[in-house]
C-alpha atoms as a PDB file:
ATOM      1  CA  UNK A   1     106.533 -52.720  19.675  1.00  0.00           C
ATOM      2  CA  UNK A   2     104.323 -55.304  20.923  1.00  0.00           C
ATOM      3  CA  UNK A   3     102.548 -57.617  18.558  1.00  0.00           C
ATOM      4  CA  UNK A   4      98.774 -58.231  18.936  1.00  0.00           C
ATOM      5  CA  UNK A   5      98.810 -61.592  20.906  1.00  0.00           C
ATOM      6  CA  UNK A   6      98.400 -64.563  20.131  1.00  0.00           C
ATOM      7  CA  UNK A   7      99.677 -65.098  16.532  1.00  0.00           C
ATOM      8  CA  UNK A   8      97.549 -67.641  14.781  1.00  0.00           C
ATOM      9  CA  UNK A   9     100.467 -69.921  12.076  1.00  0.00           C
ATOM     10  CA  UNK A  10      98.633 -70.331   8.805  1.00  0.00           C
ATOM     11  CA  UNK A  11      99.843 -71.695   5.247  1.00  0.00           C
ATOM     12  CA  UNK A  12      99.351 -68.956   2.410  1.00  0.00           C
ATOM     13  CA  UNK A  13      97.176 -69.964  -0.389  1.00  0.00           C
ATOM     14  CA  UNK A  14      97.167 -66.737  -2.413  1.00  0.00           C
ATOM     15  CA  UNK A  15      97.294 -62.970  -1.923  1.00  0.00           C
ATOM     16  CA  UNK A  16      95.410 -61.148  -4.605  1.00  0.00           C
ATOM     17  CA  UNK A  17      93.462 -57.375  -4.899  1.00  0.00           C
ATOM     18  CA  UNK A  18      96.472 -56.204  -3.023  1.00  0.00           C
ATOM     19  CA  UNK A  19      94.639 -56.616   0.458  1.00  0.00           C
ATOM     20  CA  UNK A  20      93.480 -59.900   0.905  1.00  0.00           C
ATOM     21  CA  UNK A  21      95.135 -62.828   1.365  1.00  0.00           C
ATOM     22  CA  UNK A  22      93.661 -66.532   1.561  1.00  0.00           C
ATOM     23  CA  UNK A  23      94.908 -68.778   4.391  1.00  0.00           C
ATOM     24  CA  UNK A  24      94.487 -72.126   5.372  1.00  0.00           C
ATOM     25  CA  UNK A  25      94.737 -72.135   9.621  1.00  0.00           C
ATOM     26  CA  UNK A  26      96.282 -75.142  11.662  1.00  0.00           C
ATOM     27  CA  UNK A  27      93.075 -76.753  11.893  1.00  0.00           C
ATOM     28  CA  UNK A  28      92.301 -76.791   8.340  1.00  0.00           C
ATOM     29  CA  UNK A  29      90.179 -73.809   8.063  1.00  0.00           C
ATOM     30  CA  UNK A  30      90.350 -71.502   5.599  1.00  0.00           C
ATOM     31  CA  UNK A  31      90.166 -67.925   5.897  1.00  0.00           C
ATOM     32  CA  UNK A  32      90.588 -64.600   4.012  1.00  0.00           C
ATOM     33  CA  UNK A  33      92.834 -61.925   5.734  1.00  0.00           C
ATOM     34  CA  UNK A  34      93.313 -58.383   5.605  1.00  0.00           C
ATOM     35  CA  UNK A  35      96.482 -58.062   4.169  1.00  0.00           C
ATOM     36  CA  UNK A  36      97.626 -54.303   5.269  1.00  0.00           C
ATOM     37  CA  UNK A  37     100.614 -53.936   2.176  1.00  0.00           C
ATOM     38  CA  UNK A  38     100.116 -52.162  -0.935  1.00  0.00           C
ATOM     39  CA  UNK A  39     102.885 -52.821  -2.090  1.00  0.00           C
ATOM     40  CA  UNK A  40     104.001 -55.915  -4.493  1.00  0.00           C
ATOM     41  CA  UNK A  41     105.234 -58.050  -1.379  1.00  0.00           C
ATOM     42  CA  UNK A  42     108.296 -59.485  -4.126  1.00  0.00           C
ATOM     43  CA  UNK A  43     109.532 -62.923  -2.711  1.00  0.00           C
ATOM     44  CA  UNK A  44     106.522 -62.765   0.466  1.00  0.00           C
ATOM     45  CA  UNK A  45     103.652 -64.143  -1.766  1.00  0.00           C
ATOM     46  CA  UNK A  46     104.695 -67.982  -2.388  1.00  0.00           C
ATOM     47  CA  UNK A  47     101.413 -70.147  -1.700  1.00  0.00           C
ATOM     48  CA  UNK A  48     102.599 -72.919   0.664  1.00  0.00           C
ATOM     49  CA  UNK A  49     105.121 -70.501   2.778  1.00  0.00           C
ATOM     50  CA  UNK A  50     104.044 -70.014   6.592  1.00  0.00           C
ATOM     51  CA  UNK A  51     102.943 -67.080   7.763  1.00  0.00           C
ATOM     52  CA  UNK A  52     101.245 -65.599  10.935  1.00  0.00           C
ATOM     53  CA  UNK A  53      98.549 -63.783  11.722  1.00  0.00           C
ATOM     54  CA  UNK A  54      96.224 -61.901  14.137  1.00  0.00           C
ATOM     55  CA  UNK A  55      92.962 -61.938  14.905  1.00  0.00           C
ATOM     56  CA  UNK A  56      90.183 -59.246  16.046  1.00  0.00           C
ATOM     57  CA  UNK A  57      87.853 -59.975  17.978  1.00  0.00           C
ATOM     58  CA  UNK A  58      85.684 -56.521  16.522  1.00  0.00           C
ATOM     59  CA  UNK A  59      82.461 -57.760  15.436  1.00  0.00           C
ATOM     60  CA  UNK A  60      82.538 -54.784  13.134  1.00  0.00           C
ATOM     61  CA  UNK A  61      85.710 -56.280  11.255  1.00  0.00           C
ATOM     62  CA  UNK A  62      83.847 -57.930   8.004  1.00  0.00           C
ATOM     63  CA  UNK A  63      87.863 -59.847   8.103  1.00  0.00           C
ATOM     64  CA  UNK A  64      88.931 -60.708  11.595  1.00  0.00           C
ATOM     65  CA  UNK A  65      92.099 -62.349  10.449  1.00  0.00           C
ATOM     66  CA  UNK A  66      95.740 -59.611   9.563  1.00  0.00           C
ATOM     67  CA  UNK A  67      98.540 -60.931   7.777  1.00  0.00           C
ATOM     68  CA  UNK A  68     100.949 -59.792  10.034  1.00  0.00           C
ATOM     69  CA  UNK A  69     104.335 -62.083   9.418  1.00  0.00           C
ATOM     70  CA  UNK A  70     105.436 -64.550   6.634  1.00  0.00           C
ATOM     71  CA  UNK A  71     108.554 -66.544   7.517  1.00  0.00           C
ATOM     72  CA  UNK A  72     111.345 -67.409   5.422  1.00  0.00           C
ATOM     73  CA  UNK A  73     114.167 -69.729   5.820  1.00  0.00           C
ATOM     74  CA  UNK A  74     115.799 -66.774   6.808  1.00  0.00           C
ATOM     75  CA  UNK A  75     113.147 -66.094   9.828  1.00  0.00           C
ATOM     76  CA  UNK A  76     110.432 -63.741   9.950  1.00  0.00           C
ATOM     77  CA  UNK A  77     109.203 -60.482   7.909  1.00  0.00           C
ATOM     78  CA  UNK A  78     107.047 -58.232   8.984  1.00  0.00           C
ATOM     79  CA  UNK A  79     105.020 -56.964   5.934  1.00  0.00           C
ATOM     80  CA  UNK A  80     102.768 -54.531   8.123  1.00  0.00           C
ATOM     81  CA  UNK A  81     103.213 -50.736   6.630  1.00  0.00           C
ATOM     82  CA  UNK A  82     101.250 -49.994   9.368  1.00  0.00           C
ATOM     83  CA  UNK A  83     104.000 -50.607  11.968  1.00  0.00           C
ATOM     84  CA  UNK A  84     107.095 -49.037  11.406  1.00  0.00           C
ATOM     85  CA  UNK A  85     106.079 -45.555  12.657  1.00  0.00           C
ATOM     86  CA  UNK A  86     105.324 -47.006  16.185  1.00  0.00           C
ATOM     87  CA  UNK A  87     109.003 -49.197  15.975  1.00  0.00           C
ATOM     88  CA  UNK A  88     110.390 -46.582  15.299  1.00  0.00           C
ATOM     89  CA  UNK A  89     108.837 -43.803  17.575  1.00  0.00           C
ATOM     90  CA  UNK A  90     109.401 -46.153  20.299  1.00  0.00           C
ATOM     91  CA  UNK A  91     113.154 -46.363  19.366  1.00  0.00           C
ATOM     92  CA  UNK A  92     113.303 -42.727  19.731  1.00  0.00           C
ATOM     93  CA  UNK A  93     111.912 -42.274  23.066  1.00  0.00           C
ATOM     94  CA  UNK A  94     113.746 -44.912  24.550  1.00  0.00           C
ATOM     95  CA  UNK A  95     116.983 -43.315  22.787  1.00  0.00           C
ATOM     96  CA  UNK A  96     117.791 -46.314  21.100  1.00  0.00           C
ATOM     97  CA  UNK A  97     118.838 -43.911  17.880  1.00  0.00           C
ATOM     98  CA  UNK A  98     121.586 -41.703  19.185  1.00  0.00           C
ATOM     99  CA  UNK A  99     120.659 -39.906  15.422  1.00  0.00           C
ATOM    100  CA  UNK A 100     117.330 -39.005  16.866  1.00  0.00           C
ATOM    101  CA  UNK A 101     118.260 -38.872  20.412  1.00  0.00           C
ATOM    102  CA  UNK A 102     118.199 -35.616  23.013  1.00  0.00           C
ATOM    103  CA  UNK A 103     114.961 -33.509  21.692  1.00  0.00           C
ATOM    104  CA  UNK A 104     112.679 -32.150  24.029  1.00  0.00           C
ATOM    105  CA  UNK A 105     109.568 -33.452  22.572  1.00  0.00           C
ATOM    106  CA  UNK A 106     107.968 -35.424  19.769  1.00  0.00           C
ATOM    107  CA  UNK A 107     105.098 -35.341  17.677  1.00  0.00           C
ATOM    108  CA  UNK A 108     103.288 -38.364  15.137  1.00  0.00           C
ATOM    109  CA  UNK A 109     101.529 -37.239  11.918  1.00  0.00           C
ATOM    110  CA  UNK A 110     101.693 -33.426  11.884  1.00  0.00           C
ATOM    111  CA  UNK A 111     100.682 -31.910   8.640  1.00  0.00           C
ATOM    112  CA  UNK A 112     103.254 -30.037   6.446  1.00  0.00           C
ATOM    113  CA  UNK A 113     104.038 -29.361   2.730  1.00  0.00           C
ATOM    114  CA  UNK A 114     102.002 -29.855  -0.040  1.00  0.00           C
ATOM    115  CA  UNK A 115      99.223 -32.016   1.127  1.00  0.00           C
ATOM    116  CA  UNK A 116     102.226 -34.142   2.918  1.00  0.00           C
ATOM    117  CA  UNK A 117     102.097 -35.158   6.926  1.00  0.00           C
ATOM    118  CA  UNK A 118     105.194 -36.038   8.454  1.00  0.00           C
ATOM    119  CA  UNK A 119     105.751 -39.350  10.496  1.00  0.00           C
ATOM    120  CA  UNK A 120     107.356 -37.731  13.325  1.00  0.00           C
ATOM    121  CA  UNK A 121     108.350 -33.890  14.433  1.00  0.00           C
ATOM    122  CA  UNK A 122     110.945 -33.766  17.204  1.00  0.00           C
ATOM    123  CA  UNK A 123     111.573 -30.224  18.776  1.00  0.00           C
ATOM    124  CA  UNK A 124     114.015 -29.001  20.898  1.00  0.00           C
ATOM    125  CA  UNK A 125     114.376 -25.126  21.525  1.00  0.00           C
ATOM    126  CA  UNK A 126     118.074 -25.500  21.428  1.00  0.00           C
ATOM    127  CA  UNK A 127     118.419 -27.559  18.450  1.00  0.00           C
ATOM    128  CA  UNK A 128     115.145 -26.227  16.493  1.00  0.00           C
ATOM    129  CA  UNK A 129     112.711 -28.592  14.467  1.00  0.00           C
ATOM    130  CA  UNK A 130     114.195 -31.902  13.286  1.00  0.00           C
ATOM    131  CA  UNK A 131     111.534 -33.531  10.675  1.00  0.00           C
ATOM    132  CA  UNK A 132     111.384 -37.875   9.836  1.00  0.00           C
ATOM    133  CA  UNK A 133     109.799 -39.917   7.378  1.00  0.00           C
ATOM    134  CA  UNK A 134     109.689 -43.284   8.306  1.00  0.00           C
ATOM    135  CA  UNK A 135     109.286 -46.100   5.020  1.00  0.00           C
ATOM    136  CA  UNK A 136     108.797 -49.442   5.561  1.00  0.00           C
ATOM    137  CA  UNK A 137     111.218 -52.238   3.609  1.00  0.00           C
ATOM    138  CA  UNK A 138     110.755 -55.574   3.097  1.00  0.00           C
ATOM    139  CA  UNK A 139     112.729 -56.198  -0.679  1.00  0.00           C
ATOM    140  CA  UNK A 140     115.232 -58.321  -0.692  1.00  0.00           C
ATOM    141  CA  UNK A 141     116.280 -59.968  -3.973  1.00  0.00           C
ATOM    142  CA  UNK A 142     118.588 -62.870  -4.537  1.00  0.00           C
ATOM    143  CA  UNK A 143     119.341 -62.315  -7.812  1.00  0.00           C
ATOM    144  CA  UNK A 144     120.544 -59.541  -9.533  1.00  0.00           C
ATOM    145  CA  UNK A 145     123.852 -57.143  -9.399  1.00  0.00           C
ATOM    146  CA  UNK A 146     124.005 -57.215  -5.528  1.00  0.00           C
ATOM    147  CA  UNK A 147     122.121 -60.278  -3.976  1.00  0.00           C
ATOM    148  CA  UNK A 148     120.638 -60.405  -0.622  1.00  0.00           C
ATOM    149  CA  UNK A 149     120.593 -56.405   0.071  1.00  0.00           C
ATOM    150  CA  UNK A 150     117.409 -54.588   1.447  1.00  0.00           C
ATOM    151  CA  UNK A 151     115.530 -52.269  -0.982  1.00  0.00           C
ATOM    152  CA  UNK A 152     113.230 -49.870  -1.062  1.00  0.00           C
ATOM    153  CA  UNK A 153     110.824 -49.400  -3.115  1.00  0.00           C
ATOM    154  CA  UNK A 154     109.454 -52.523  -4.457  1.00  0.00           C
ATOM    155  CA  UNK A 155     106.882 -50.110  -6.718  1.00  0.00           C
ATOM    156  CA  UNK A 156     106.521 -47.050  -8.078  1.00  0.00           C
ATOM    157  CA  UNK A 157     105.820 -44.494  -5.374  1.00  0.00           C
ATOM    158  CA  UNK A 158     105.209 -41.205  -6.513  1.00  0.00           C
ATOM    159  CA  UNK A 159     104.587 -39.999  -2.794  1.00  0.00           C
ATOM    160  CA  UNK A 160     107.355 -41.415  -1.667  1.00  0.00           C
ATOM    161  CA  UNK A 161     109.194 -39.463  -4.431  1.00  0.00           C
ATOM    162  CA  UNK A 162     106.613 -36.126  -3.188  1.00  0.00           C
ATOM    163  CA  UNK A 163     108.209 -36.972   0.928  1.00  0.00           C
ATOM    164  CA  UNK A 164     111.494 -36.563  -0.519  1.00  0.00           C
ATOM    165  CA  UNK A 165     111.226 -33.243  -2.039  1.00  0.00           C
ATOM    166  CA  UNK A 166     108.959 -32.396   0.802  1.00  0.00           C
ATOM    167  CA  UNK A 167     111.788 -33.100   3.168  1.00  0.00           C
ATOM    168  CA  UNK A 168     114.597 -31.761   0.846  1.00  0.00           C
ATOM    169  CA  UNK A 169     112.426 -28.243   1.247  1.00  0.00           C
ATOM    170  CA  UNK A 170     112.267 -27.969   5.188  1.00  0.00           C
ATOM    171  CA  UNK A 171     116.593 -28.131   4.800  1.00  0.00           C
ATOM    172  CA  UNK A 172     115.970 -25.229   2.685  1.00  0.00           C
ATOM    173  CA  UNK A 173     114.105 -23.887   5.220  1.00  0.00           C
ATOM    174  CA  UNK A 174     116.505 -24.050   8.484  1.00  0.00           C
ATOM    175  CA  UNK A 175     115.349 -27.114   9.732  1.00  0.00           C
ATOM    176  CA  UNK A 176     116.968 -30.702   9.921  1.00  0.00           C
ATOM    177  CA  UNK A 177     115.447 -33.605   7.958  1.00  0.00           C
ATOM    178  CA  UNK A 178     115.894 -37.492   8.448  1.00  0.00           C
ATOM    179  CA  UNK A 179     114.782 -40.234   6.389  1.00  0.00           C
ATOM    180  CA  UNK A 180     114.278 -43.196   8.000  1.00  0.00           C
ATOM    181  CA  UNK A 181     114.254 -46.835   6.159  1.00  0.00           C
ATOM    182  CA  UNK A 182     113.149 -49.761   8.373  1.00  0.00           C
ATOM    183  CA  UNK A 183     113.907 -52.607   7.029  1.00  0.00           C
ATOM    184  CA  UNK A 184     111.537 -55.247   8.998  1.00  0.00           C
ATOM    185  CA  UNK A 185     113.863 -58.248   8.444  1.00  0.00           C
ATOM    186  CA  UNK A 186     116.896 -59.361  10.068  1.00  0.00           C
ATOM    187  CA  UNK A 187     118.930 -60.713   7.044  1.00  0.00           C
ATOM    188  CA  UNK A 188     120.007 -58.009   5.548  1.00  0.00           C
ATOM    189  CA  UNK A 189     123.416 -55.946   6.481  1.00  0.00           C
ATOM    190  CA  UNK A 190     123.198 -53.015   3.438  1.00  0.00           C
ATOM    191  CA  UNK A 191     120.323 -51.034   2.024  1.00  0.00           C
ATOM    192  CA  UNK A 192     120.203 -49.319  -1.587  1.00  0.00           C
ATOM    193  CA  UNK A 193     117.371 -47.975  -3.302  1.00  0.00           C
ATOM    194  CA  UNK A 194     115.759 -49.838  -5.819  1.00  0.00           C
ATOM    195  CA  UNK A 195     116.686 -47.140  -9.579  1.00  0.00           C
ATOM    196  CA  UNK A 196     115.205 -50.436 -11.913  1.00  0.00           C
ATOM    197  CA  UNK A 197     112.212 -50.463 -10.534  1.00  0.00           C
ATOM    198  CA  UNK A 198     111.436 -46.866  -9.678  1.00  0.00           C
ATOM    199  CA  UNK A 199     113.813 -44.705 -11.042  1.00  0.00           C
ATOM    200  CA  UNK A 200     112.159 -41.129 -10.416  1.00  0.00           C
ATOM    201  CA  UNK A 201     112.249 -42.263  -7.059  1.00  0.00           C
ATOM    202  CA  UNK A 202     116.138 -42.649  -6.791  1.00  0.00           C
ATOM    203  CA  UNK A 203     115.970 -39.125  -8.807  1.00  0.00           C
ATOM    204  CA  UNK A 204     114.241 -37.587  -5.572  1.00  0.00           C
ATOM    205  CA  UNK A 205     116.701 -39.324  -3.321  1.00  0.00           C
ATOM    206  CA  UNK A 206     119.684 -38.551  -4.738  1.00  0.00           C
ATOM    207  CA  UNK A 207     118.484 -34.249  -4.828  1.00  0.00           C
ATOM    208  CA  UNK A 208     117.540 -34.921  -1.154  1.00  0.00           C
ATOM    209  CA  UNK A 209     120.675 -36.380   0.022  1.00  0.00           C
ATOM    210  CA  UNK A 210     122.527 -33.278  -2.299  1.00  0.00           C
ATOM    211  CA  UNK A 211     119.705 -30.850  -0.530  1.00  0.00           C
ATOM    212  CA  UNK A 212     121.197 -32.173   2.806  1.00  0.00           C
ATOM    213  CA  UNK A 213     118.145 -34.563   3.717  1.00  0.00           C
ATOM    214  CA  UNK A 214     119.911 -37.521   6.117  1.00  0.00           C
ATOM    215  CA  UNK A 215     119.045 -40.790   5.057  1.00  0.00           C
ATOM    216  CA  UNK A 216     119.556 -43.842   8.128  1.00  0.00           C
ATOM    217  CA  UNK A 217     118.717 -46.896   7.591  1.00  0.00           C
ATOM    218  CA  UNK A 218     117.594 -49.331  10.847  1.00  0.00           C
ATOM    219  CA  UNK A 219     116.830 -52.897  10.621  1.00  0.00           C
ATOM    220  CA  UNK A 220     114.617 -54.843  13.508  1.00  0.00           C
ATOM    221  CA  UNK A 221     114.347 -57.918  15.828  1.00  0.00           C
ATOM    222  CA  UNK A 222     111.479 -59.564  14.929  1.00  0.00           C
ATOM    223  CA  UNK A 223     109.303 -62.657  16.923  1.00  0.00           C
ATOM    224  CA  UNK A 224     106.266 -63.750  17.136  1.00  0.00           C
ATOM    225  CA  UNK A 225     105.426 -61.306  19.954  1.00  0.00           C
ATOM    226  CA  UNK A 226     107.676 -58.097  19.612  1.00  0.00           C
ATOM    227  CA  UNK A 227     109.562 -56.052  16.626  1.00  0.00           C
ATOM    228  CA  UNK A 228     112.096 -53.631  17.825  1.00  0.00           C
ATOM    229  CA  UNK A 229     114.562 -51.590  15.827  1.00  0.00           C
ATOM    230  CA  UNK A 230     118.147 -53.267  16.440  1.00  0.00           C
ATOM    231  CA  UNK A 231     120.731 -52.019  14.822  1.00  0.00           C
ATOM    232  CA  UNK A 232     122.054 -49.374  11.683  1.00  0.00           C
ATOM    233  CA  UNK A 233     122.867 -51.215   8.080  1.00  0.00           C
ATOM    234  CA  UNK A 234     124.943 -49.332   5.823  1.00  0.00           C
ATOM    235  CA  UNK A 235     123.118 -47.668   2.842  1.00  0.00           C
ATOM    236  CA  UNK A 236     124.896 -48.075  -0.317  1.00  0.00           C
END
């Protein structure tokens, strides 16, 4: 997936009221940006780190600026939520995920469930309906029983908990389900979900994995001008 070009390098002051985050440019300017992450961003909210960010040029936009990257001395993370459906639809289409690979067609945000819309629908009339939720990671931890492993969530998510179950019914149903964690960061090799901090959420998991639910986990290549999905890491 292509990144909005260019990418402006900032320095982050603070993130706060989950969406904005204030940023001092190159030049000295400071600006508030649209941060597009509701989740707790653990480890990707120290003022002074670098991060980068695009700019609109929608005189609509009351923020112009996104927090799209912050870099690491690992490299970069993408903390866009907004992304990993694209990555990973790409990926598909271009048959980079031999899981997802050979279906006739696919579909983005069909509706389905209880009030729940699925990422993407691929259909085959040999091989029938295959359903995937996509779920973007970014946790990664240093400290702790296993260090340096990708996690998911980094919150309480009772919808994420609701896609489960959603998923876990279409199995009952006939159908094939696949969840998909991206993890947009490239130093990470294994994946586990994150029971301390939302354990009904590893609860829903662990009946959708039993209900038959596949669970593959991708992580990316990330610059500042592309993210792609690169390879499988092992999910613990």
């Amino acid at each position: 997936m292509e990144l909005p070009r260019p990418l402006h390098p900032g320095i982050l002051v603070k993130r706060y009221k989950r969406f904005l985050a204030d940023v001092i440019l190159e030049d000295g300017t400071k600006v508030t940006a649209h941060c597009p992450n509701p989740g707790r961003m653990t480890g990707l909210m120290t003022p002074g780190s670098k991060i980068w960010l695009s700019r609109s040029d929608n005189p609509k936009r009351k923020l112009p600026f996104t927090f799209e990257l912050f870099e690491d001395k690992n490299g970069l993370v993408g903390i866009n939520t907004g992304y990993p459906n694209t990555i990973v639809s790409e990926a598909i289409t271009a048959g980079r995920i031999p899981e997802l690979a050979g279906y006739e067609t696919i579909r983005r945000e069909v509706n389905y469930g209880d009030r729940s819309r699925i990422d993407v629908l691929l259909e085959d009339s040999a091989r029938g309906r295959c359903w995937v939720e996509i779920k973007n990671v970014h946790l990664k931890r240093d400290a702790g029983v296993i260090p340096g492993i990708a996690e998911f969530p980094d919150s309480v998510t009772t919808r994420g908990a609701r896609h489960l179950n959603e998923l876990a019914n279409q199995v009952k149903n006939g159908d094939r389900a696949v969840m998909v964690y991206l993890v947009q960061r490239m130093d990470c090799d294994r994946f586990c979900i994150a029971g301390d901090i939302d354990s009904d959420y590893q609860k829903a998991f662990i009946h959708a994995e039993n209900a038959g639910v596949e669970m593959l986990c991708l992580d990316v290549s990330i610059t500042t001008e592309f993210i792609s999905v690169r390879r499988p890491i092992n999910i613990l």
